[in-house]
C-alpha atoms as a PDB file:
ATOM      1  CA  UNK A   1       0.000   0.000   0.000  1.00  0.00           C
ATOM      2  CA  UNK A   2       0.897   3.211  -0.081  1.00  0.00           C
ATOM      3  CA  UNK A   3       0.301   6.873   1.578  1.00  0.00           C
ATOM      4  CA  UNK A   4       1.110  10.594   0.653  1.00  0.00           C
ATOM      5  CA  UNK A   5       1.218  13.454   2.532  1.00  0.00           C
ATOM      6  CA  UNK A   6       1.986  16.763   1.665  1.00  0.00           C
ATOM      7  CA  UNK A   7       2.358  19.905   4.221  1.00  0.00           C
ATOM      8  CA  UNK A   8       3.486  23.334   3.740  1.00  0.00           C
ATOM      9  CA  UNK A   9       5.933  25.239   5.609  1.00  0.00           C
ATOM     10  CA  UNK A  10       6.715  28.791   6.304  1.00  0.00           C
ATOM     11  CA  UNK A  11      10.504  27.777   5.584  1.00  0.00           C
ATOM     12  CA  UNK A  12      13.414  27.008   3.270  1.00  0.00           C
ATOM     13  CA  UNK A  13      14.383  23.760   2.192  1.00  0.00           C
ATOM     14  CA  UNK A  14      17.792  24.590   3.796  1.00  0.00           C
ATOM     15  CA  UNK A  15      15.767  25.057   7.352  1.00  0.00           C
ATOM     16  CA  UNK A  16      13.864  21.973   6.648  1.00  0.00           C
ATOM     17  CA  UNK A  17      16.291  19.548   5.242  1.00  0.00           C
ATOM     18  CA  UNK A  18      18.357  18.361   9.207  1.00  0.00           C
ATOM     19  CA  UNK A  19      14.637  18.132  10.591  1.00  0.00           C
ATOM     20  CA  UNK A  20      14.176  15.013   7.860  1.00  0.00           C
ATOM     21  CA  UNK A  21      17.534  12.844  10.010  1.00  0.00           C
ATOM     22  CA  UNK A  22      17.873  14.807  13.447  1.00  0.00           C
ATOM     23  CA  UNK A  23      14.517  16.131  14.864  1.00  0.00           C
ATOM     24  CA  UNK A  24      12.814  15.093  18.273  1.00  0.00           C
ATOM     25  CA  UNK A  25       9.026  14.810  18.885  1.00  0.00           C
ATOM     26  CA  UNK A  26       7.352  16.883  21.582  1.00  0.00           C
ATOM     27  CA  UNK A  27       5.332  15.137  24.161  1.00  0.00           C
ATOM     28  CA  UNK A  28       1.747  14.665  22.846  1.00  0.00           C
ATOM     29  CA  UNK A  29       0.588  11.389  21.437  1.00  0.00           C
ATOM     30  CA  UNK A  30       0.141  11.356  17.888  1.00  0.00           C
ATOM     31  CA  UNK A  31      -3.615   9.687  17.946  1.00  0.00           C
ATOM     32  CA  UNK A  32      -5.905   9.677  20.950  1.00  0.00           C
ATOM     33  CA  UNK A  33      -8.003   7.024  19.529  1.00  0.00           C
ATOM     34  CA  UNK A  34      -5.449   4.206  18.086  1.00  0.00           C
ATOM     35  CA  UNK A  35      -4.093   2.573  21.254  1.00  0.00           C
ATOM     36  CA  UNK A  36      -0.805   1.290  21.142  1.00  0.00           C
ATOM     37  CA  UNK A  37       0.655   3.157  18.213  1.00  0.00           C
ATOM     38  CA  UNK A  38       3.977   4.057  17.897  1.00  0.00           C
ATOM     39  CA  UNK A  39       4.787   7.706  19.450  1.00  0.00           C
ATOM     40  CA  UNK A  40       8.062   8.682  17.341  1.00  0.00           C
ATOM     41  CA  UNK A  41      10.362   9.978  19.889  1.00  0.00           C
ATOM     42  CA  UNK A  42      13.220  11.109  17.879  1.00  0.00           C
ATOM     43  CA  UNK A  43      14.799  10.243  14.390  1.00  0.00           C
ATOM     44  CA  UNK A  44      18.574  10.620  14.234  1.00  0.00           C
ATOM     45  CA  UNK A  45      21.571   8.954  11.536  1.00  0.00           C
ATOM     46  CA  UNK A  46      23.098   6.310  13.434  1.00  0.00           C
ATOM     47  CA  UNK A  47      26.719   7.759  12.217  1.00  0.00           C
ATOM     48  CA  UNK A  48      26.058  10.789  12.708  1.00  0.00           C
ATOM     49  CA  UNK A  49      26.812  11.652   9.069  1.00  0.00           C
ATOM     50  CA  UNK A  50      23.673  10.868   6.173  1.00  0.00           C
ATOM     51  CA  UNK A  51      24.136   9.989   2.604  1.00  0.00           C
ATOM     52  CA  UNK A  52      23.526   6.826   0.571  1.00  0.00           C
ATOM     53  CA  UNK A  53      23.881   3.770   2.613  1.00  0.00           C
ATOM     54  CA  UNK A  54      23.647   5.479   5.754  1.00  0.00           C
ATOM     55  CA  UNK A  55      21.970   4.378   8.761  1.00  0.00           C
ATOM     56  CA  UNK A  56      18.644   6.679   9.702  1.00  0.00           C
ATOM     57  CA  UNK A  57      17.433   5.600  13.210  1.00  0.00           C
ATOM     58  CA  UNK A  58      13.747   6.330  14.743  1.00  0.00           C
ATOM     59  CA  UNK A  59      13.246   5.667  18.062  1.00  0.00           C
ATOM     60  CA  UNK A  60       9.389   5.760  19.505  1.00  0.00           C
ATOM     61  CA  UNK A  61       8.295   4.911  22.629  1.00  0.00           C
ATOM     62  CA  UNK A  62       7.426   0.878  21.551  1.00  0.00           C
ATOM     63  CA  UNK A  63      10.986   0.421  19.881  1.00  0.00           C
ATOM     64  CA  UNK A  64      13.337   1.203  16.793  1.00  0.00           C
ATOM     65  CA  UNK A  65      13.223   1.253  13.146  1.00  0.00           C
ATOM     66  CA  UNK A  66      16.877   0.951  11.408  1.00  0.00           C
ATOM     67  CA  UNK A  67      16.598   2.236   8.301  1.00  0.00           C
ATOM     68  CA  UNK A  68      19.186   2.029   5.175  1.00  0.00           C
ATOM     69  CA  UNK A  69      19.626   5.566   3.270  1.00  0.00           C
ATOM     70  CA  UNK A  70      18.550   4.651  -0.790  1.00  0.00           C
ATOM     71  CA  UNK A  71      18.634   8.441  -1.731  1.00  0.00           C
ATOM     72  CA  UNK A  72      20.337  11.478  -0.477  1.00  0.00           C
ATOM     73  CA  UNK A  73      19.739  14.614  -2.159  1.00  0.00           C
ATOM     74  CA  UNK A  74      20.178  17.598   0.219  1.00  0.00           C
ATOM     75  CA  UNK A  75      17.470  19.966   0.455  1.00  0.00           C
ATOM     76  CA  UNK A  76      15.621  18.081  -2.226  1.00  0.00           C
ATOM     77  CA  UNK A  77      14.974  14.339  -1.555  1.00  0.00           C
ATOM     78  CA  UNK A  78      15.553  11.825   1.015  1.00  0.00           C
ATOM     79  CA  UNK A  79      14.140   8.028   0.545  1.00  0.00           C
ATOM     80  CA  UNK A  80      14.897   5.354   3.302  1.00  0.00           C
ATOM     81  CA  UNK A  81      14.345   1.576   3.455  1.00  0.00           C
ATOM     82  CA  UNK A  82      13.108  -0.577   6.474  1.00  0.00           C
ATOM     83  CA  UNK A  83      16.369  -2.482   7.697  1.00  0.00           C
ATOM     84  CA  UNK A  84      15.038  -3.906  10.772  1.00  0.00           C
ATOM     85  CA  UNK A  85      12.503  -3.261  14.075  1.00  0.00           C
ATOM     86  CA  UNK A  86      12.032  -4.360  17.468  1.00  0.00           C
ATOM     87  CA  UNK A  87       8.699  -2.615  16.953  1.00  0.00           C
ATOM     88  CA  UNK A  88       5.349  -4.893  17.474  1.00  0.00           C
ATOM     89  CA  UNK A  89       4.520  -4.708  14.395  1.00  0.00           C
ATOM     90  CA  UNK A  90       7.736  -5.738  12.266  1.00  0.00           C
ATOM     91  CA  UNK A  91       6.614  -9.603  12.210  1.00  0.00           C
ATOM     92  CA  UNK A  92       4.023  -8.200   9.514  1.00  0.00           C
ATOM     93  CA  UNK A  93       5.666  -6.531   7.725  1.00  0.00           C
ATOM     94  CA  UNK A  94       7.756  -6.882   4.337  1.00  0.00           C
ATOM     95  CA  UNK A  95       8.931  -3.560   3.676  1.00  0.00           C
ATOM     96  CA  UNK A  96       8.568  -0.328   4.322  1.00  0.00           C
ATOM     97  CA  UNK A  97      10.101   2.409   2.384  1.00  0.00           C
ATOM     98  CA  UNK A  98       9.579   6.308   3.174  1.00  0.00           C
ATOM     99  CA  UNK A  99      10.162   9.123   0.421  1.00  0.00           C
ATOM    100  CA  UNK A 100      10.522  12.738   1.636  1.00  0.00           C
ATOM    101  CA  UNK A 101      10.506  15.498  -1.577  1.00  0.00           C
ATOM    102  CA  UNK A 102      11.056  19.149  -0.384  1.00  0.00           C
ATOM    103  CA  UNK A 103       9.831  21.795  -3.250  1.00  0.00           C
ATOM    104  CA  UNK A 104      10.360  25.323  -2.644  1.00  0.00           C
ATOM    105  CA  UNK A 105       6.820  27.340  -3.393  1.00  0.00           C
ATOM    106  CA  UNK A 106       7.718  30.844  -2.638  1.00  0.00           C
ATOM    107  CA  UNK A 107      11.176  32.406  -1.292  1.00  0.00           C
ATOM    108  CA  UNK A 108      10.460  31.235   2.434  1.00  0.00           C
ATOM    109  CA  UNK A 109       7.620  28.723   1.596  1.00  0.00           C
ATOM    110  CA  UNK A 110       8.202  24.904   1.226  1.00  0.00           C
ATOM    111  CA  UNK A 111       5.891  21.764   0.711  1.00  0.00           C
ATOM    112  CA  UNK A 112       7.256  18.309   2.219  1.00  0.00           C
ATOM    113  CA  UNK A 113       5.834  15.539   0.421  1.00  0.00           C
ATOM    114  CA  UNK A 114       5.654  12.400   2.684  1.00  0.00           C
ATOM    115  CA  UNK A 115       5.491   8.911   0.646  1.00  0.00           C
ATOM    116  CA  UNK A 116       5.118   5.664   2.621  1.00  0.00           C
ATOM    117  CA  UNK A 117       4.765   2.630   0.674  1.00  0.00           C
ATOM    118  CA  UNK A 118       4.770  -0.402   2.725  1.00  0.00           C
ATOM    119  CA  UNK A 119       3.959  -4.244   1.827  1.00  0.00           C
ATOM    120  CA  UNK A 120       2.604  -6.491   4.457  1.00  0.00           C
ATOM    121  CA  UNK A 121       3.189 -10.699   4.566  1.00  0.00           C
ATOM    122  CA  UNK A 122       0.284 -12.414   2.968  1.00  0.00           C
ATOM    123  CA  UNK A 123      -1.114 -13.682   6.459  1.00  0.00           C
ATOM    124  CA  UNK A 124      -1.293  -9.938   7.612  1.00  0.00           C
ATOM    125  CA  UNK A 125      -2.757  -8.322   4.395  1.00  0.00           C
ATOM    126  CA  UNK A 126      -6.429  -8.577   5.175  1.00  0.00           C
ATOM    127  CA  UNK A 127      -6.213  -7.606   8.732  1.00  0.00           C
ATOM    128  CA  UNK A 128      -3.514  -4.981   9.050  1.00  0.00           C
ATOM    129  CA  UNK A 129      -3.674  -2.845   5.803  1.00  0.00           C
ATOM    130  CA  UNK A 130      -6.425  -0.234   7.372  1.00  0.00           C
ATOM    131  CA  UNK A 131      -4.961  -0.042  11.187  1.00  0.00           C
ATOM    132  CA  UNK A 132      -1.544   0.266   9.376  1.00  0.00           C
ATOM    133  CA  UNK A 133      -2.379   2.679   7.086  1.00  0.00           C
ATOM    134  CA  UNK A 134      -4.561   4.803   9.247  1.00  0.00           C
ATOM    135  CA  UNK A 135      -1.759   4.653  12.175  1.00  0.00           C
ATOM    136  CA  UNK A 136       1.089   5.788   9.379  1.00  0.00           C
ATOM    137  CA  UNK A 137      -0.970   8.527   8.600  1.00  0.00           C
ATOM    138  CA  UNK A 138      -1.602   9.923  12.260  1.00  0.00           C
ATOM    139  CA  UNK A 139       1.897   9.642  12.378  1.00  0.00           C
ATOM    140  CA  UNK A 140       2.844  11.405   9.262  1.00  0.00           C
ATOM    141  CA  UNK A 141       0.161  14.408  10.825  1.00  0.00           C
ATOM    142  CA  UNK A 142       2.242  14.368  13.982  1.00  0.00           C
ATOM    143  CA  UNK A 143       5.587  14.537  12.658  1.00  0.00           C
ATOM    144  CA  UNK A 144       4.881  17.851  10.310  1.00  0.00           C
ATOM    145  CA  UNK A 145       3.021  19.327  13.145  1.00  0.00           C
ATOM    146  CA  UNK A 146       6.143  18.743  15.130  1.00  0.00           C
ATOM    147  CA  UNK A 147       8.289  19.925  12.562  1.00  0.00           C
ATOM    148  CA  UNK A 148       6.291  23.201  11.979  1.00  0.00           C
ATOM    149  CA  UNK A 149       6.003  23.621  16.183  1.00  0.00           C
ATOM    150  CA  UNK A 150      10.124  23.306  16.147  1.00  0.00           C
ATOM    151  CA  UNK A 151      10.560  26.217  13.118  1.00  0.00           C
ATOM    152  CA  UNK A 152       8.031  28.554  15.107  1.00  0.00           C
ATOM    153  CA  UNK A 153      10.537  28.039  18.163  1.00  0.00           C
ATOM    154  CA  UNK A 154      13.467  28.777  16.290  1.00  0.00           C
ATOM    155  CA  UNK A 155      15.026  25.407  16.761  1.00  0.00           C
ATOM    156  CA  UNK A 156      14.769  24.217  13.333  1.00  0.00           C
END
């Protein structure tokens, strides 16, 4: 399956870009009504230094998602593959690969695209698809409003 979802920013892709591999979440939960879903915590490169091949960790409250760098193109695209998780949910799951594309609108106004495509083992298909791709979504929502809260306070 997959899920897109596109947010504008009052910001330059420059002040944008280090929020896609070093940004933490504040503390609210990112969906009142989906119990036990992930609250992303903080997302950070494992090295310390990004580009293809690189590790891109996020850490939520249930656990970890390692995630191998496919594309690195700063201040334009970043794309990320599902290495491994000690999240609840990885026994489901096939792959999951994430697609961020920044495009400048204005001089100071940016839209992040968000693309999650994600493929679920046969036995999980008919069960998990909706929770999964209602819960990705939720988090997407989060993470921007996040992102947008840590520009306004001059962190970003």
């Amino acid at each position: 399956m997959k899920l897109h979802t596109t947010w504008k920013f009052e910001a330059t892709p420059a002040q944008l870009w280090p929020l896609l591999f070093y940004s933490k979440m504040d503390e609210q939960k990112p969906c009142y009504f989906l119990l036990g879903l992930p609250k992303p915590v903080e997302c950070r490169l494992a090295e310390g230094k990004g580009g293809v091949g690189a590790t891109r960790e996020c850490i939520s409250d249930k656990g970890l998602i390692r995630q191998t760098i496919l594309e690195w193109v700063p201040e334009e695209k970043l794309r990320f593959e599902m290495r491994e998780t000690s999240i609840y949910f990885g026994p489901c799951v096939d792959a999951i690969v994430e697609t961020f594309v920044l495009n400048p609108v204005h001089k100071k106004e940016t839209t992040i695209t968000r693309t999650t495509e994600f493929t679920l083992k046969p036995g999980a298909r008919l069960w998990v698809s909706l929770p999964m791709w209602v819960g990705l979504k939720s988090i997407h929502r989060y993470v921007f409003r996040n992102w947008k809260n840590i520009l306004i306070a001059g962190h970003g």
